[in-house]
C-alpha atoms as a PDB file:
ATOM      1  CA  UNK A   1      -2.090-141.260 215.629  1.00  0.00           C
ATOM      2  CA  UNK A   2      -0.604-138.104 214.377  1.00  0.00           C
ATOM      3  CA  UNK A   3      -1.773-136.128 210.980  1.00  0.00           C
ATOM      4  CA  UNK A   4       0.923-135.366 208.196  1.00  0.00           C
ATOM      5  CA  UNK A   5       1.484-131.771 208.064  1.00  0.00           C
ATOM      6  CA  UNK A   6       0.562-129.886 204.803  1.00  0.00           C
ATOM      7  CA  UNK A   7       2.375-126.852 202.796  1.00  0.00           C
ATOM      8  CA  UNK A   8       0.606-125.227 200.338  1.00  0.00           C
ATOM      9  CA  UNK A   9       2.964-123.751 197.911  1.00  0.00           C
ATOM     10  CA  UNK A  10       0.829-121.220 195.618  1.00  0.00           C
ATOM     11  CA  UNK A  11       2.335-119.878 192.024  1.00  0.00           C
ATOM     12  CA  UNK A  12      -0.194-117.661 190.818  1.00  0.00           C
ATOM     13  CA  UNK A  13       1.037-114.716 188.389  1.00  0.00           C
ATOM     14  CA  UNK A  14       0.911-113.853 184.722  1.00  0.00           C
ATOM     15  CA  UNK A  15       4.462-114.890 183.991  1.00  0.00           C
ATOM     16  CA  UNK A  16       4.987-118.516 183.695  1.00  0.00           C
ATOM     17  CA  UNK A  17       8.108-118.534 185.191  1.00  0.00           C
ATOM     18  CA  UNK A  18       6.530-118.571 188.163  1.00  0.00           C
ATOM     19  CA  UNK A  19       6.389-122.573 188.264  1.00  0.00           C
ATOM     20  CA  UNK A  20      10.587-122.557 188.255  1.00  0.00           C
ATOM     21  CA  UNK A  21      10.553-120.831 191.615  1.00  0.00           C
ATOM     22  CA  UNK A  22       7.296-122.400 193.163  1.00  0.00           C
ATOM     23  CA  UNK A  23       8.568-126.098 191.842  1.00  0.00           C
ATOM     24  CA  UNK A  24      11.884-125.240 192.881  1.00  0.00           C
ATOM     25  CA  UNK A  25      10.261-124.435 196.236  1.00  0.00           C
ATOM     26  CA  UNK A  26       8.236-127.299 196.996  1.00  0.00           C
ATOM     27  CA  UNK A  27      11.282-129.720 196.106  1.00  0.00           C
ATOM     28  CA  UNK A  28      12.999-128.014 199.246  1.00  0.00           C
ATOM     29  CA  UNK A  29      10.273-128.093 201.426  1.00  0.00           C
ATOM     30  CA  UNK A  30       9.658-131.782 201.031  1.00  0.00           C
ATOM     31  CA  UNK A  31      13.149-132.686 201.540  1.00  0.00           C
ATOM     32  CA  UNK A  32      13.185-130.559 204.795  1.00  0.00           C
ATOM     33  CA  UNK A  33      10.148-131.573 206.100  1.00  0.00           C
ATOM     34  CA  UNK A  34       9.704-135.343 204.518  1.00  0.00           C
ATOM     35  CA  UNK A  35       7.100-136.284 206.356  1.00  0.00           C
ATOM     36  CA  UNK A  36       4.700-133.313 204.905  1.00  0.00           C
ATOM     37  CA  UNK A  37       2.555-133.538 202.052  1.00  0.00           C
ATOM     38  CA  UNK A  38       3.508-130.694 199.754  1.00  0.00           C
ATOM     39  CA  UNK A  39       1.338-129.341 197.279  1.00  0.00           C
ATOM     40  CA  UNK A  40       2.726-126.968 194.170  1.00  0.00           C
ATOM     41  CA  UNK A  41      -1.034-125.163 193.293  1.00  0.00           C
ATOM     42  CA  UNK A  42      -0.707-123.068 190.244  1.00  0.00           C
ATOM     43  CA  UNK A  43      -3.053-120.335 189.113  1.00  0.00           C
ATOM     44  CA  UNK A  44      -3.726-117.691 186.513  1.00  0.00           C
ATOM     45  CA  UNK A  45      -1.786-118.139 183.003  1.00  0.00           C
ATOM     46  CA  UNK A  46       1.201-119.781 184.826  1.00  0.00           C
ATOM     47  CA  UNK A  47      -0.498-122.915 184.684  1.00  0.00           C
ATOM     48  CA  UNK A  48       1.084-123.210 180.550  1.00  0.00           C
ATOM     49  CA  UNK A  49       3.975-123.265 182.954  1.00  0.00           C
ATOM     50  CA  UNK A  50       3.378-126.962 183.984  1.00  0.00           C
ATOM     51  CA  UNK A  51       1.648-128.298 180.087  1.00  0.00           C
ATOM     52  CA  UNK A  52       3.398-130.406 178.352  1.00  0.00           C
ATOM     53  CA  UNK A  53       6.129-128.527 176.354  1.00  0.00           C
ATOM     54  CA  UNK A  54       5.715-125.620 178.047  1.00  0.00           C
ATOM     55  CA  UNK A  55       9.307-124.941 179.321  1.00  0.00           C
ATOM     56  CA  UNK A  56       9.428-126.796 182.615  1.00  0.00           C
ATOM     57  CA  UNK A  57       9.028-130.258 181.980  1.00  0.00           C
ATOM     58  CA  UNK A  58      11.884-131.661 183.448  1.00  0.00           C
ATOM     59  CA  UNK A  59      11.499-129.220 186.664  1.00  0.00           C
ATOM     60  CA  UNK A  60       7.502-130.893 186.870  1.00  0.00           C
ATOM     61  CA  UNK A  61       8.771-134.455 186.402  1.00  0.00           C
ATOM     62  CA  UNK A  62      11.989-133.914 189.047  1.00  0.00           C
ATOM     63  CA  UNK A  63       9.782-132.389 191.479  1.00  0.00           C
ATOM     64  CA  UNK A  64       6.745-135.182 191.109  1.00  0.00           C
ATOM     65  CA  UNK A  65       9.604-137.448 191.500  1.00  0.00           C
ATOM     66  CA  UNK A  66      10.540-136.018 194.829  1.00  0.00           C
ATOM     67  CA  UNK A  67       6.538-136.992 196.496  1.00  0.00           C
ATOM     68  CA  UNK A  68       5.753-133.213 195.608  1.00  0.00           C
ATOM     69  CA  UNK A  69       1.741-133.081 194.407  1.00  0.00           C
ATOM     70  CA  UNK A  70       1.337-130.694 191.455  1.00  0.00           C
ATOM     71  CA  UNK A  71      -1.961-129.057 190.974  1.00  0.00           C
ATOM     72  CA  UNK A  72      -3.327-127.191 188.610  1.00  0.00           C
ATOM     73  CA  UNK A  73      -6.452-124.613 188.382  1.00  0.00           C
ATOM     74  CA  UNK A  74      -9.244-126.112 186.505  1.00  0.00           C
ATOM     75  CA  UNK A  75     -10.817-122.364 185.290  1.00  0.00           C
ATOM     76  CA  UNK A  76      -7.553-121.028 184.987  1.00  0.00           C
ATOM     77  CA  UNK A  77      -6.747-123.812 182.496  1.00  0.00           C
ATOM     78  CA  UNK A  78      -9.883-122.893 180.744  1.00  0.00           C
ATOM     79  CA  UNK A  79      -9.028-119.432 180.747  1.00  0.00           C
ATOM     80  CA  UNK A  80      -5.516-120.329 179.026  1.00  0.00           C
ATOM     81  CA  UNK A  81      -7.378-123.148 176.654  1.00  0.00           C
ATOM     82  CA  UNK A  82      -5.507-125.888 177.751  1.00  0.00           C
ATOM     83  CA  UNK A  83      -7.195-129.504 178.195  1.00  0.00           C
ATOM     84  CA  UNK A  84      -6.202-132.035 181.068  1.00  0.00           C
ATOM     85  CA  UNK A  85      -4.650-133.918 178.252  1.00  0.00           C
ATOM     86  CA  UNK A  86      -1.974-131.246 178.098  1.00  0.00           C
ATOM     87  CA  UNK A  87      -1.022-131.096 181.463  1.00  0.00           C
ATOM     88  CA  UNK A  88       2.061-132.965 181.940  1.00  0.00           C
ATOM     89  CA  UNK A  89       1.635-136.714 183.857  1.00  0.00           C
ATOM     90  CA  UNK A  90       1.145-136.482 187.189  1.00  0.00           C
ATOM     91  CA  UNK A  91      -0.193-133.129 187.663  1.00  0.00           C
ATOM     92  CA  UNK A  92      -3.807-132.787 189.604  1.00  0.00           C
ATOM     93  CA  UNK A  93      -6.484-130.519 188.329  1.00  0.00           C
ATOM     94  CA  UNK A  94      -9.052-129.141 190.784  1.00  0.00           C
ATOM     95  CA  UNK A  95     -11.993-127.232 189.483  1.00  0.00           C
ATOM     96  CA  UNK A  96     -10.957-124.098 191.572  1.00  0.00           C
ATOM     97  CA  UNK A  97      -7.688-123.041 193.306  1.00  0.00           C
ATOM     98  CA  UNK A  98      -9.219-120.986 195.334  1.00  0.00           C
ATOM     99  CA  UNK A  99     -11.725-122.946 196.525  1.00  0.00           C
ATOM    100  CA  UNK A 100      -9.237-126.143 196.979  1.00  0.00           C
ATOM    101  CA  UNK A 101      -6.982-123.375 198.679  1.00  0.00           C
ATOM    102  CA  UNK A 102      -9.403-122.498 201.247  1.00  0.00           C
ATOM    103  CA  UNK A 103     -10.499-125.731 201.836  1.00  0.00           C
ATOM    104  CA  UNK A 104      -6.870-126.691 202.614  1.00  0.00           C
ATOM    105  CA  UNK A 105      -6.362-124.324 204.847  1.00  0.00           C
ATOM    106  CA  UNK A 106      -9.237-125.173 206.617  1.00  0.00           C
ATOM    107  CA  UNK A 107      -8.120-128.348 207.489  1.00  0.00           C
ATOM    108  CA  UNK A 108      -5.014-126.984 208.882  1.00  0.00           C
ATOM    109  CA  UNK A 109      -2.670-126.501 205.678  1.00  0.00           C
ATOM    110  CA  UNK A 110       0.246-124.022 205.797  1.00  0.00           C
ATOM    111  CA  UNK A 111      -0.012-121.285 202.664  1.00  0.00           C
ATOM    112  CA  UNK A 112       3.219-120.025 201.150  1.00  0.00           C
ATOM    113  CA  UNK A 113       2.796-117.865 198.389  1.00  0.00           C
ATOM    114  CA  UNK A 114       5.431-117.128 195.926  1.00  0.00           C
END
Protein backbone atom coordinates (compact mmCIF):
# COMPACT_ATOMS: atom_id res chain seq x y z
CA UNK A 1 0.00 0.00 0.00
CA UNK A 2 1.55 3.24 -0.91
CA UNK A 3 0.74 6.84 0.88
CA UNK A 4 -0.48 9.85 -1.36
CA UNK A 5 2.13 12.39 -1.43
CA UNK A 6 1.34 15.87 0.09
CA UNK A 7 2.31 19.64 -1.07
CA UNK A 8 1.85 22.21 1.16
CA UNK A 9 1.39 25.37 -0.70
CA UNK A 10 1.71 28.35 1.99
CA UNK A 11 0.35 32.13 1.09
CA UNK A 12 1.15 34.04 4.01
CA UNK A 13 1.76 37.97 3.45
CA UNK A 14 -0.04 41.21 4.11
CA UNK A 15 -1.23 41.68 0.56
CA UNK A 16 -4.12 39.62 -0.40
CA UNK A 17 -3.07 39.04 -3.64
CA UNK A 18 -1.15 36.56 -2.43
CA UNK A 19 -4.08 33.84 -2.82
CA UNK A 20 -3.98 34.58 -6.95
CA UNK A 21 -0.46 33.22 -7.08
CA UNK A 22 -0.67 30.50 -4.25
CA UNK A 23 -4.28 29.27 -5.83
CA UNK A 24 -2.88 29.63 -9.11
CA UNK A 25 -0.08 27.41 -7.78
CA UNK A 26 -1.76 24.63 -6.25
CA UNK A 27 -4.09 24.23 -9.46
CA UNK A 28 -0.69 23.32 -11.29
CA UNK A 29 0.64 21.19 -8.86
CA UNK A 30 -2.39 18.97 -8.69
CA UNK A 31 -2.65 18.60 -12.30
CA UNK A 32 1.10 17.59 -12.43
CA UNK A 33 1.15 15.45 -9.72
CA UNK A 34 -2.72 14.08 -9.59
CA UNK A 35 -2.26 11.66 -7.35
CA UNK A 36 -1.06 14.26 -4.44
CA UNK A 37 -3.17 15.85 -2.03
CA UNK A 38 -2.56 19.57 -2.34
CA UNK A 39 -3.24 21.91 0.25
CA UNK A 40 -3.51 25.99 -0.45
CA UNK A 41 -2.82 27.17 3.58
CA UNK A 42 -3.28 30.85 3.88
CA UNK A 43 -2.04 33.06 6.67
CA UNK A 44 -1.81 36.59 7.97
CA UNK A 45 -4.44 39.22 6.40
CA UNK A 46 -4.39 37.32 3.04
CA UNK A 47 -6.86 35.08 4.33
CA UNK A 48 -9.80 38.21 3.20
CA UNK A 49 -8.18 36.90 0.07
CA UNK A 50 -10.26 33.62 0.06
CA UNK A 51 -13.89 35.33 2.04
CA UNK A 52 -16.58 35.53 0.24
CA UNK A 53 -16.45 38.70 -1.98
CA UNK A 54 -13.16 39.28 -1.39
CA UNK A 55 -11.73 39.40 -4.99
CA UNK A 56 -10.92 35.77 -5.72
CA UNK A 57 -13.94 33.91 -5.70
CA UNK A 58 -13.95 32.40 -8.86
CA UNK A 59 -9.99 31.56 -8.53
CA UNK A 60 -11.19 29.63 -4.84
CA UNK A 61 -14.13 27.87 -6.49
CA UNK A 62 -11.90 26.82 -9.89
CA UNK A 63 -9.19 25.64 -7.80
CA UNK A 64 -11.59 23.57 -5.13
CA UNK A 65 -12.96 22.29 -8.28
CA UNK A 66 -9.66 20.93 -9.40
CA UNK A 67 -9.36 18.38 -5.77
CA UNK A 68 -7.15 21.37 -4.41
CA UNK A 69 -7.93 21.66 -0.30
CA UNK A 70 -8.12 25.32 0.74
CA UNK A 71 -7.29 26.18 4.26
CA UNK A 72 -7.50 28.91 6.11
CA UNK A 73 -5.79 30.23 9.55
CA UNK A 74 -8.22 30.16 12.32
CA UNK A 75 -6.26 33.23 14.49
CA UNK A 76 -5.40 34.89 11.48
CA UNK A 77 -9.12 35.04 10.61
CA UNK A 78 -9.66 36.40 14.02
CA UNK A 79 -7.06 38.81 13.63
CA UNK A 80 -8.80 40.09 10.25
CA UNK A 81 -12.52 39.68 11.99
CA UNK A 82 -13.80 37.40 9.66
CA UNK A 83 -16.24 34.43 10.81
CA UNK A 84 -16.19 30.82 9.18
CA UNK A 85 -19.44 31.94 7.72
CA UNK A 86 -17.49 34.25 5.45
CA UNK A 87 -15.12 32.03 4.15
CA UNK A 88 -16.13 30.99 0.82
CA UNK A 89 -17.66 27.05 0.53
CA UNK A 90 -15.28 24.66 0.67
CA UNK A 91 -12.49 26.27 2.37
CA UNK A 92 -11.03 24.44 5.75
CA UNK A 93 -10.24 26.41 8.82
CA UNK A 94 -7.63 25.06 11.25
CA UNK A 95 -7.13 26.76 14.54
CA UNK A 96 -3.38 27.44 13.69
CA UNK A 97 -1.37 27.41 10.41
CA UNK A 98 1.48 26.99 11.95
CA UNK A 99 0.76 24.41 14.03
CA UNK A 100 -1.28 22.41 11.12
CA UNK A 101 1.97 23.35 9.06
CA UNK A 102 4.28 21.61 11.27
CA UNK A 103 2.24 18.88 11.86
CA UNK A 104 2.11 18.30 8.07
CA UNK A 105 5.38 18.28 7.63
CA UNK A 106 5.86 15.93 10.15
CA UNK A 107 4.09 13.41 8.54
CA UNK A 108 6.10 13.80 5.49
CA UNK A 109 4.38 16.88 3.61
CA UNK A 110 6.37 18.91 1.05
CA UNK A 111 6.33 22.96 2.01
CA UNK A 112 6.33 25.46 -0.84
CA UNK A 113 6.10 28.83 0.17
CA UNK A 114 5.06 31.58 -2.05
Amino acid sequence: MTTAREVLIHAFDEDPAVVAGALRVGRNAVQAMPESIVQVVVQGIAVTGIAVGGGFDEDTAATLARGVRIVACGNSMQRAHLESSQMAPGVQIVPSAVAHLAERQWAGAAYIRV
